[in-house]
Protein backbone atom coordinates (compact mmCIF):
# COMPACT_ATOMS: atom_id res chain seq x y z
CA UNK A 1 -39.05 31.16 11.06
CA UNK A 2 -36.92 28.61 9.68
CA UNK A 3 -32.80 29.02 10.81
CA UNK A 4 -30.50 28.88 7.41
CA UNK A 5 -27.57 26.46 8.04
CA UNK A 6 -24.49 27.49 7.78
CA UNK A 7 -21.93 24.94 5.88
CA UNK A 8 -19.53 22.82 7.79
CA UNK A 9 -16.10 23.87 7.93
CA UNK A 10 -14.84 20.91 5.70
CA UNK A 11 -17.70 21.49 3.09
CA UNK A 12 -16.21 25.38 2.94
CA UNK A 13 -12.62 23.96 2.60
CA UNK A 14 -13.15 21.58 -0.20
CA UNK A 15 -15.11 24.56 -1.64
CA UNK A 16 -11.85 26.33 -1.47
CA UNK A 17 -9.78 23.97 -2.78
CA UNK A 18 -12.07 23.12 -6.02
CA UNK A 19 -10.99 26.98 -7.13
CA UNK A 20 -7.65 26.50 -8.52
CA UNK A 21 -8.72 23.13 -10.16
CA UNK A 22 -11.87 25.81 -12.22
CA UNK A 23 -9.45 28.58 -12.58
CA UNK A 24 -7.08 25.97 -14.27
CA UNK A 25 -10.17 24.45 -16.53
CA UNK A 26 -11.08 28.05 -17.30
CA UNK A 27 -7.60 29.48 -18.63
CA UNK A 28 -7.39 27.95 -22.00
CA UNK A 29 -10.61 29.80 -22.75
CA UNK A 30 -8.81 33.52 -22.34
CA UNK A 31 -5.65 32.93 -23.27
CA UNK A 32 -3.97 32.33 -26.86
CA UNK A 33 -2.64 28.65 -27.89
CA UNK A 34 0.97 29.30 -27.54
CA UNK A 35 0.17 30.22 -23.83
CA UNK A 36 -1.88 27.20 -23.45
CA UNK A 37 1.18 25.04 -24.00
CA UNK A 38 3.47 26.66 -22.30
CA UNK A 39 1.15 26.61 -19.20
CA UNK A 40 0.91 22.89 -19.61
CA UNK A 41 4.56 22.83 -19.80
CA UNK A 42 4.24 24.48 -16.50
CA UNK A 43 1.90 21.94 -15.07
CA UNK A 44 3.36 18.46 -16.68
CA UNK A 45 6.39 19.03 -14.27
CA UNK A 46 3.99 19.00 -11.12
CA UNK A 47 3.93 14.63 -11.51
CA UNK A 48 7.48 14.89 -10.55
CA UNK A 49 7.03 17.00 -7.41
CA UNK A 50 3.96 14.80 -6.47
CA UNK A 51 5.75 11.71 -6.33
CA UNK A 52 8.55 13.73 -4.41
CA UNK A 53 5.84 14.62 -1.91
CA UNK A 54 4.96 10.81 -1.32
CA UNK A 55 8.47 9.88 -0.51
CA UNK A 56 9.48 12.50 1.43
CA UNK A 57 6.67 14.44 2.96
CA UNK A 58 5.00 11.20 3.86
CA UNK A 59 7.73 8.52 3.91
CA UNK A 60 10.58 10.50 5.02
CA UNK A 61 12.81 9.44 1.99
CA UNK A 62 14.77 12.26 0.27
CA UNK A 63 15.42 10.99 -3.49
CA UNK A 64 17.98 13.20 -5.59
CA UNK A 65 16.60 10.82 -8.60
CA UNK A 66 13.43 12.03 -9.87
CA UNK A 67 15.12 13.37 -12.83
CA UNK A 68 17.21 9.96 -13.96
CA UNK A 69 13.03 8.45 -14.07
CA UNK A 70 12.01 11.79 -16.10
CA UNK A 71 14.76 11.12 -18.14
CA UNK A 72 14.37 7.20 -18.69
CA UNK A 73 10.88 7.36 -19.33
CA UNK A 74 11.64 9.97 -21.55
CA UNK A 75 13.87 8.35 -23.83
CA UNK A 76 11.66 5.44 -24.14
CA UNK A 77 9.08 6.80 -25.08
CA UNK A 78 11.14 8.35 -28.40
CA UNK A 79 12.84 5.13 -28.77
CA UNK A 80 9.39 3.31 -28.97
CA UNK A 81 7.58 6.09 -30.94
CA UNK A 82 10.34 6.40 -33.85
CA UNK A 83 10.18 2.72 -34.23
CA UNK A 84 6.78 1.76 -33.67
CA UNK A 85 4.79 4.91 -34.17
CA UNK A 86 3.00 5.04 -37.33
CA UNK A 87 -0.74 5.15 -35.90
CA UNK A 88 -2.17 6.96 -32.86
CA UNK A 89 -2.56 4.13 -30.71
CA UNK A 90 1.45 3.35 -31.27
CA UNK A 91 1.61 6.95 -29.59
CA UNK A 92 -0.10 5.75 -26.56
CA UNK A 93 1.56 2.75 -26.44
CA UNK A 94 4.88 4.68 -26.09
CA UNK A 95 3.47 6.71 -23.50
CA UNK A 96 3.46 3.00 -21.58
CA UNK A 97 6.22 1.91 -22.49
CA UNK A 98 7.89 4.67 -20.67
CA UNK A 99 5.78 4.35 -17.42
CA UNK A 100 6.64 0.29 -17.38
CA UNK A 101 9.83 1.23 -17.99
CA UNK A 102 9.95 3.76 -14.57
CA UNK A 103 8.57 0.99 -12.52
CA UNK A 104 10.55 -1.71 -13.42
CA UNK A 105 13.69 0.49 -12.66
CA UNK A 106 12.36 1.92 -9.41
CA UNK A 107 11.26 -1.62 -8.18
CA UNK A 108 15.15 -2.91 -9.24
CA UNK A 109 16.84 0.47 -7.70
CA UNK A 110 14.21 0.45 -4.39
CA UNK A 111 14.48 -3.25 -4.02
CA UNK A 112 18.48 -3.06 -3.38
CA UNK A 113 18.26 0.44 -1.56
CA UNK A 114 15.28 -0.88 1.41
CA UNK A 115 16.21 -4.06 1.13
CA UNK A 116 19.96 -3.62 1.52
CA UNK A 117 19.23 -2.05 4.47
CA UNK A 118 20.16 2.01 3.25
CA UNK A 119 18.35 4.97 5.31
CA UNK A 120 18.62 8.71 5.79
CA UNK A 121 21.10 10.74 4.07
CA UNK A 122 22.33 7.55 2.24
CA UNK A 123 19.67 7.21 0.13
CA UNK A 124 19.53 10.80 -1.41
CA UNK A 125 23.30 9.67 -2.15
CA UNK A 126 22.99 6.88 -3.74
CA UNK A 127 19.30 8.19 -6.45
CA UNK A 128 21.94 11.36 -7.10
CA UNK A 129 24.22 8.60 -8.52
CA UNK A 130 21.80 6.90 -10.65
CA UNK A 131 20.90 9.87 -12.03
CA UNK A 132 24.63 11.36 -12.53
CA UNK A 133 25.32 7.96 -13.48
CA UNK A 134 22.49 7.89 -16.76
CA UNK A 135 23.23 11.76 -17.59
CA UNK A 136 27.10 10.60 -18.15
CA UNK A 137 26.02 7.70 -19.92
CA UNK A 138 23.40 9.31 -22.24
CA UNK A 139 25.56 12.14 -22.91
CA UNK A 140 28.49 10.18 -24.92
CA UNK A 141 25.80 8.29 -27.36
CA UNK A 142 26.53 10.93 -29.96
CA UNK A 143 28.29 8.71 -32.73
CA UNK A 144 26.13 6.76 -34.93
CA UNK A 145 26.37 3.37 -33.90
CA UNK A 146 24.55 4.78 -30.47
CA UNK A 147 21.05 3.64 -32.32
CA UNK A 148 18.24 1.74 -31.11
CA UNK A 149 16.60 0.87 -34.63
CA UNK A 150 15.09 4.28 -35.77
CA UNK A 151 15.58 5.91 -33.13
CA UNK A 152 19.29 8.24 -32.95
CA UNK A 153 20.32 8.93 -29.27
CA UNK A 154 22.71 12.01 -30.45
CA UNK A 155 24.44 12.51 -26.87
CA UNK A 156 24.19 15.77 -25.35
CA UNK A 157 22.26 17.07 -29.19
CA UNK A 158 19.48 15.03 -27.75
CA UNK A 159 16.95 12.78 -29.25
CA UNK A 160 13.73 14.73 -31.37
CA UNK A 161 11.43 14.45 -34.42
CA UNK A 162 9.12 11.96 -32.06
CA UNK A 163 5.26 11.91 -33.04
CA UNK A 164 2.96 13.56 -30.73
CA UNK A 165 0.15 11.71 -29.18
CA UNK A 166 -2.94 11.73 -31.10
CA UNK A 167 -6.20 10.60 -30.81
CA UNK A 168 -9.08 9.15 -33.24
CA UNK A 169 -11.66 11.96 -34.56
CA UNK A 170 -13.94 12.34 -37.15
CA UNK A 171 -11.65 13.47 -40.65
CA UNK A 172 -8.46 12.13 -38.98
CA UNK A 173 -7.09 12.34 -36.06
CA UNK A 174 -6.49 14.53 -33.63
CA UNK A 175 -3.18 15.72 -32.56
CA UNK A 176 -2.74 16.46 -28.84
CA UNK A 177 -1.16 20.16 -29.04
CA UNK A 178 -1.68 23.37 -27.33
CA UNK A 179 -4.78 23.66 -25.23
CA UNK A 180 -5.95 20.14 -26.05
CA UNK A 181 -2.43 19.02 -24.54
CA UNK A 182 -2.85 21.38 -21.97
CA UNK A 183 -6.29 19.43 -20.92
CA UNK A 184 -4.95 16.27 -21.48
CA UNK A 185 -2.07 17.36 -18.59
CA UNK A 186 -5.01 18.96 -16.58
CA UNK A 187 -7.22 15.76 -16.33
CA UNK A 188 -4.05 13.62 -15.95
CA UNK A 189 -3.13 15.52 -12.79
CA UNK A 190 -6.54 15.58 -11.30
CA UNK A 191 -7.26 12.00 -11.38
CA UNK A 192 -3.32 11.46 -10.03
CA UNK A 193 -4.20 14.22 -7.29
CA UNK A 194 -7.29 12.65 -6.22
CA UNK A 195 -6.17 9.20 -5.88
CA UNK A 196 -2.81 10.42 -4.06
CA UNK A 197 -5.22 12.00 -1.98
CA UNK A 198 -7.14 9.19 -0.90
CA UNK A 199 -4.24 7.02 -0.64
CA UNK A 200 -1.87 9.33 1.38
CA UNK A 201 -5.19 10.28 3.59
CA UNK A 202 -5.56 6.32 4.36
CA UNK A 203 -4.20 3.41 5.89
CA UNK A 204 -1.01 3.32 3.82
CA UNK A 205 -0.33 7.15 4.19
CA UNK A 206 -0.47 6.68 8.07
CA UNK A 207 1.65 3.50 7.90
CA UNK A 208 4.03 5.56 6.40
CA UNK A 209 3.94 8.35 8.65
CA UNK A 210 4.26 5.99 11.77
CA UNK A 211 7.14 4.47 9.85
CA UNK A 212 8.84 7.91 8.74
CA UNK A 213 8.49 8.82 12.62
CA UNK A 214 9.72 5.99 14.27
CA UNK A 215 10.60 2.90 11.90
CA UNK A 216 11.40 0.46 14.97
CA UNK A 217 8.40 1.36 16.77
CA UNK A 218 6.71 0.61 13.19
CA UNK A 219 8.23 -2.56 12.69
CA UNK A 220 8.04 -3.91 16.42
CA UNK A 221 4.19 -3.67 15.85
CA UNK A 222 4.49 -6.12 12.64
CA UNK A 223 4.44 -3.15 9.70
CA UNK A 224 7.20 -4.72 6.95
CA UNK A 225 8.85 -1.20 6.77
CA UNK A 226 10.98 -2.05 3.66
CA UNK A 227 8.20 -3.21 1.61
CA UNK A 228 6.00 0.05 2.43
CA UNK A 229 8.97 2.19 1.50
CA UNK A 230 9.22 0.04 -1.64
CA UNK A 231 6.06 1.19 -3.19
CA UNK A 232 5.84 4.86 -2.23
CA UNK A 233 9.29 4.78 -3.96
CA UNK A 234 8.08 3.19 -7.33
CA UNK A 235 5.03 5.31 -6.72
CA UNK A 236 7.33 8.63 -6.62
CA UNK A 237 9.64 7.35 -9.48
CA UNK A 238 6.77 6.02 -11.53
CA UNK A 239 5.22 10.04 -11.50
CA UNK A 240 8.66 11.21 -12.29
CA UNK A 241 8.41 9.04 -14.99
CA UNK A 242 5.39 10.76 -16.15
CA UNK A 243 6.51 14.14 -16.04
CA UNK A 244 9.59 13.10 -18.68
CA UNK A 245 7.23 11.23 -20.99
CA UNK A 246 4.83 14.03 -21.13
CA UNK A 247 7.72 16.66 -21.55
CA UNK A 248 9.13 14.77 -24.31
CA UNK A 249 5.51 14.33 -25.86
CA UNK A 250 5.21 18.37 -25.67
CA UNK A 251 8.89 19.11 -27.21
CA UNK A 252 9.28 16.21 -29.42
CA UNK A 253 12.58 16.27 -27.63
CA UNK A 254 14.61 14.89 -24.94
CA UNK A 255 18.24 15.30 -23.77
CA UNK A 256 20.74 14.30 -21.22
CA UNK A 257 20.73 17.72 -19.61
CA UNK A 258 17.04 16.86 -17.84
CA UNK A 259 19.42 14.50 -15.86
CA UNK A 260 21.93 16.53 -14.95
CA UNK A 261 22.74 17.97 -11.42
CA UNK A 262 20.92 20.96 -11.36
CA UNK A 263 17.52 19.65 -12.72
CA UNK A 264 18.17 17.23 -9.77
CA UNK A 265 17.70 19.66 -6.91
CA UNK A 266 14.58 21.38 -8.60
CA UNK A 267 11.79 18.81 -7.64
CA UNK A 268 13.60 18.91 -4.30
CA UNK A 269 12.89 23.14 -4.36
CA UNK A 270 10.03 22.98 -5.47
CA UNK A 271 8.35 20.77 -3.08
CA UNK A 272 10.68 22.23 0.14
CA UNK A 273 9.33 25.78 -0.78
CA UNK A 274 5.83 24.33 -1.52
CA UNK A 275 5.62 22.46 1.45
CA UNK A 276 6.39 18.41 1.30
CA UNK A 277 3.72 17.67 3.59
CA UNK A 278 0.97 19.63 1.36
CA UNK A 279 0.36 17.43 -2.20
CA UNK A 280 -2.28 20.26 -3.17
CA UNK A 281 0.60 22.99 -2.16
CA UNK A 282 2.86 21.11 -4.02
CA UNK A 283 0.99 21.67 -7.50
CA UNK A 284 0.74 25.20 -7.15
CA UNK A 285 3.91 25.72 -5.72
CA UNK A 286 5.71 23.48 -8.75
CA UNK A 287 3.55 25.15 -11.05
CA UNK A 288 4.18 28.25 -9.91
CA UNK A 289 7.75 28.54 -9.86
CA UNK A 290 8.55 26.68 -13.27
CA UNK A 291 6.70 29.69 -14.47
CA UNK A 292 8.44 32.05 -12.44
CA UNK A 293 11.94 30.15 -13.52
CA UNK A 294 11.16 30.06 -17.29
CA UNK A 295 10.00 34.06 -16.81
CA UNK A 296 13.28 34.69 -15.71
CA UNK A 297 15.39 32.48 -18.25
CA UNK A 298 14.61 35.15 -21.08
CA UNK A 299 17.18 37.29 -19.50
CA UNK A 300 19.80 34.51 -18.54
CA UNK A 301 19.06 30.97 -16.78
CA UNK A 302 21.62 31.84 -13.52
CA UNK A 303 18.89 34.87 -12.43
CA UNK A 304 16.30 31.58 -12.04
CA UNK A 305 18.55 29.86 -10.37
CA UNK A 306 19.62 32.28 -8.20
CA UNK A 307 16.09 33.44 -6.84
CA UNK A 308 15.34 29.99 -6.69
CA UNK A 309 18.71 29.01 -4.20
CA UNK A 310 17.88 32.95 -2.44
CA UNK A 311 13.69 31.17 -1.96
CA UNK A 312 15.31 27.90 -0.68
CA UNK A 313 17.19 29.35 1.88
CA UNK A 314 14.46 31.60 3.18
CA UNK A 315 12.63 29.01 3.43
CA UNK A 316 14.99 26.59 5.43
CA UNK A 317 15.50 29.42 7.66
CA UNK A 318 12.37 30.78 8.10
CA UNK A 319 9.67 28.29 7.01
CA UNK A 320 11.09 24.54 6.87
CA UNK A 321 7.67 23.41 6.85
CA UNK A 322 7.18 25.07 3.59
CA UNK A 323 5.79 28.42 2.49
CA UNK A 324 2.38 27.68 1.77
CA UNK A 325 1.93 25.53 5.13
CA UNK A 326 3.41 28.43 6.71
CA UNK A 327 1.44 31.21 5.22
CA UNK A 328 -1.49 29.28 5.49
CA UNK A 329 -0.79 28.90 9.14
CA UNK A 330 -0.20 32.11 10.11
CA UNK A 331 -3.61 33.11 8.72
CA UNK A 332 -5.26 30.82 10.10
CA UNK A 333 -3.69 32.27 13.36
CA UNK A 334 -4.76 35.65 12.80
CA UNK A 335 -8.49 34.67 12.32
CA UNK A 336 -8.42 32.76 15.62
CA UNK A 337 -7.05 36.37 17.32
CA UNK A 338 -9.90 38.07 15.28
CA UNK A 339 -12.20 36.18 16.18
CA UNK A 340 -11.28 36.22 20.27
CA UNK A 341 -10.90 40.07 19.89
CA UNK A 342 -14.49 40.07 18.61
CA UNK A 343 -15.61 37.85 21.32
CA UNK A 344 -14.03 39.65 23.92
CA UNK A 345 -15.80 43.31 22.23
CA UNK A 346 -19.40 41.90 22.63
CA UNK A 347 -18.57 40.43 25.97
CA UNK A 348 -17.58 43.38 27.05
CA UNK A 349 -20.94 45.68 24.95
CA UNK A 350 -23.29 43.01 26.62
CA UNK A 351 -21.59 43.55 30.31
CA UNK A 352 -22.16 47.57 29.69
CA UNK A 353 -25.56 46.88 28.53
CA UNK A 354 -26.05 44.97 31.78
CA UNK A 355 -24.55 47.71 34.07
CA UNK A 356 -27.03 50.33 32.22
C-alpha cells in the first residue's frame, strides 16, 4: 500500500502565512466601497512600519523620523501633481517624484548621521529633529507668498484638491478609488513584502545582524558598517516615503500635523507591539492597530492614544520581543508539551500492553 506523505514543516508554514495575504485579496468582495478605502487607509501605513522593521529589527537603528519622509514625500507629490498633473501618467509621475525625493533626503540625512560617526540613542535624537524641524517649518507657510507655482502650502490648513492617480481604460480613464485603491495598496505591499523578505533573509540581512550585534567584530572582519547602515536607512526612509505619498493620494490632502510628535512615536508602537524582528508581524500588527486607533477616534483621539501608550508598556514589560513573537512563541511551546505528554501516554499504553 502506498504511504501518503505528509508536508514538510516549512511547506505547512508558508501555507500559513499565504492566509492573511487571501483573506486580504478576498475582503473587497464582501464589504461596501467606503470600507474598502478605509481598509486601505489601514494598510498604506504598513510601508512605514516596514521600513521601521529594517532599521531597527535588523540594523539596530531606532529612527524617530519616519514621519518627516511620510511627510516630504507627501508634499511633493501635491506640489508636482497641482502643477504638472493634467493626464494620468503626470499622476504617476508625482507618485516618483515623491519617492526620489525620500531617497535623496535619507541618503543626505544618513550620509552625515553614519558617516559622522552617530550611534545608539543619538540617532533616534537627531531623525526626531528633522522631523520636529519640517513640522515647524511647514506649519508657518500659511500666507500666500508660501507657493510653489500652483500648488498653496496653507500651513497647518494643509495642502488638498490634488488629482488622484488614474490609470488608462477603455472610455477614459480610470480613477484609483475605493477598492481599486485598496488593490493597488494590496499588490504594492506584497511585492515590497516579498522582496524585504528575500533581502532581510540574505546576505545583507545577516550583515546587518552581525553588525547590529557587534559592529567592531563586524568591521574587524572587513564589513564597511557605515555604508550597510546607509542603505537600510534610505531603504526605511524611502518606505516611509511611500506610506505619505499614498496617504496623500487617498485624501487628496496633506498637512504638517503627519509630522508632528505624536505621529512620530506611532511607527515606533506599532512595530515594538508587532514585533521589530517579525516584517510579516509587522503588517498585521500596523494594520491592525491603525484600525483599532481610528475605531476609537470616533469617541475622542486621547482614548487611542491612551490604549495605545497602556499596549506599549505591556509590552515593554511583558513582551519586549513583541506580541506576536511572543504569542507565537508561547504556542509553539505548548505544542512541544502536548506533544511530549502524548509521547509519554503511548509509552506508557505500549509498556502496559507489554506487562499484559
Amino acid at each position: 500500500m502506498k504511504q501518503l506523505n505528509m508536508p514538510s514543516t516549512s511547506a505547512t508554514t508558508r501555507a500559513l502565512q499565504s492566509v492573511p495575504w487571501l483573506v486580504a485579496l478576498c475582503l473587497p468582495l464582501v464589504v461596501d466601497a467606503n470600507t474598502s478605502g478605509n481598509l486601505a487607509y489601514c494598510l498604506l501605513w504598513a510601508f512605514s512600519a516596514l521600513g521601521l522593521a529594517a532599521m531597527w529589527g535588523y540594523g539596530g537603528i531606532l529612527s524617530f523620523g519616519q514621519t518627516a519622509f511620510f511627510g516630504l514625500s507627501g508634499y511633493c507629490y501635491g506640489i508636482f501633481t497641482l502643477n504638472y498633473g493634467d493626464t494620468w501618467f503626470d499622476s504617476w509621475l508625482g507618485l516618483g517624484a515623491g519617492l526620489v525625493a525620500s531617497v535623496v533626503a535619507a541618503a543626505l540625512i544618513g550620509y552625515m548621521i553614519f558617516y559622522g560617526r552617530i550611534k545608539g540613542v543619538f540617532i533616534g535624537i537627531v531623525t526626531l529633529s528633522v522631523t520636529l524641524v519640517l513640522e515647524t517649518f511647514m506649519s508657518q507657510t500659511a500666507g500666500p507668498q508660501w507657493a510653489i507655482g500652483e500648488a498653496r502650502l496653507n500651513g497647518y490648513n494643509g495642502m488638498g484638491g490634488m488629482p488622484p492617480l488614474t490609470i488608462p481604460w477603455p472610455g477614459g480613464p480610470l480613477t484609483l478609488e475605493n477598492a481599486s485603491f485598496y488593490y493597488l495598496v494590496l499588490i504594492l505591499l506584497i511585492v515590497v513584502y516579498a522582496a524585504m523578505r528575500k533581502l532581510l533573509d540574505g546576505t545583507f540581512g545577516l550583515t546587518l545582524i552581525a553588525i547590529r550585534e557587534n559592529p567592531q567584530r563586524a568591521e574587524m572582519l572587513g564589513v564597511d558598517i557605515r555604508r550597510h547602515q546607509l542603505l537600510v536607512f534610505v531603504l526605511g526612509c524611502t518606505l516611509g516615503g511611500l506610506s505619505g505619498a499614498l496617504y496623500t493620494i487617498w485624501g487628496s490632502y496633506i498637512t504638517p500635523s503627519t509630522m508632528g510628535l505624536t505621529a512620530a512615536a506611532m511607527p515606533v508602537i506599532w512595530v515594538a507591539t508587532s514585533g521589530r524582528k517579525s516584517i510579516g508581524g509587522t503588517i498585521l500588527g500596523t494594520a491592525f492597530l491603525v484600525w483599532l486607533s481610528q475605531s476609537l477616534a470616533v469617541y475622542g483621539s486621547q482614548y487611542a492614544l491612551i490604549l495605545l501608550g497602556a499596549i506599549l508598556l505591556i509590552v515593554v514589560l511583558a513582551a519586549p520581543e513583541g506580541l506576536l513573537p511572543f504569542v507565537s512563541r508561547q504556542l509553539r511551546r505548548l505544542s512541544s508539551r502536548n506533544n511530549v505528554a502524548a509521547r509519554h501516554g503511548r509509552t506508557c499504553i505500549r509498556r502496559e500492553e507489554g506487562k499484559s
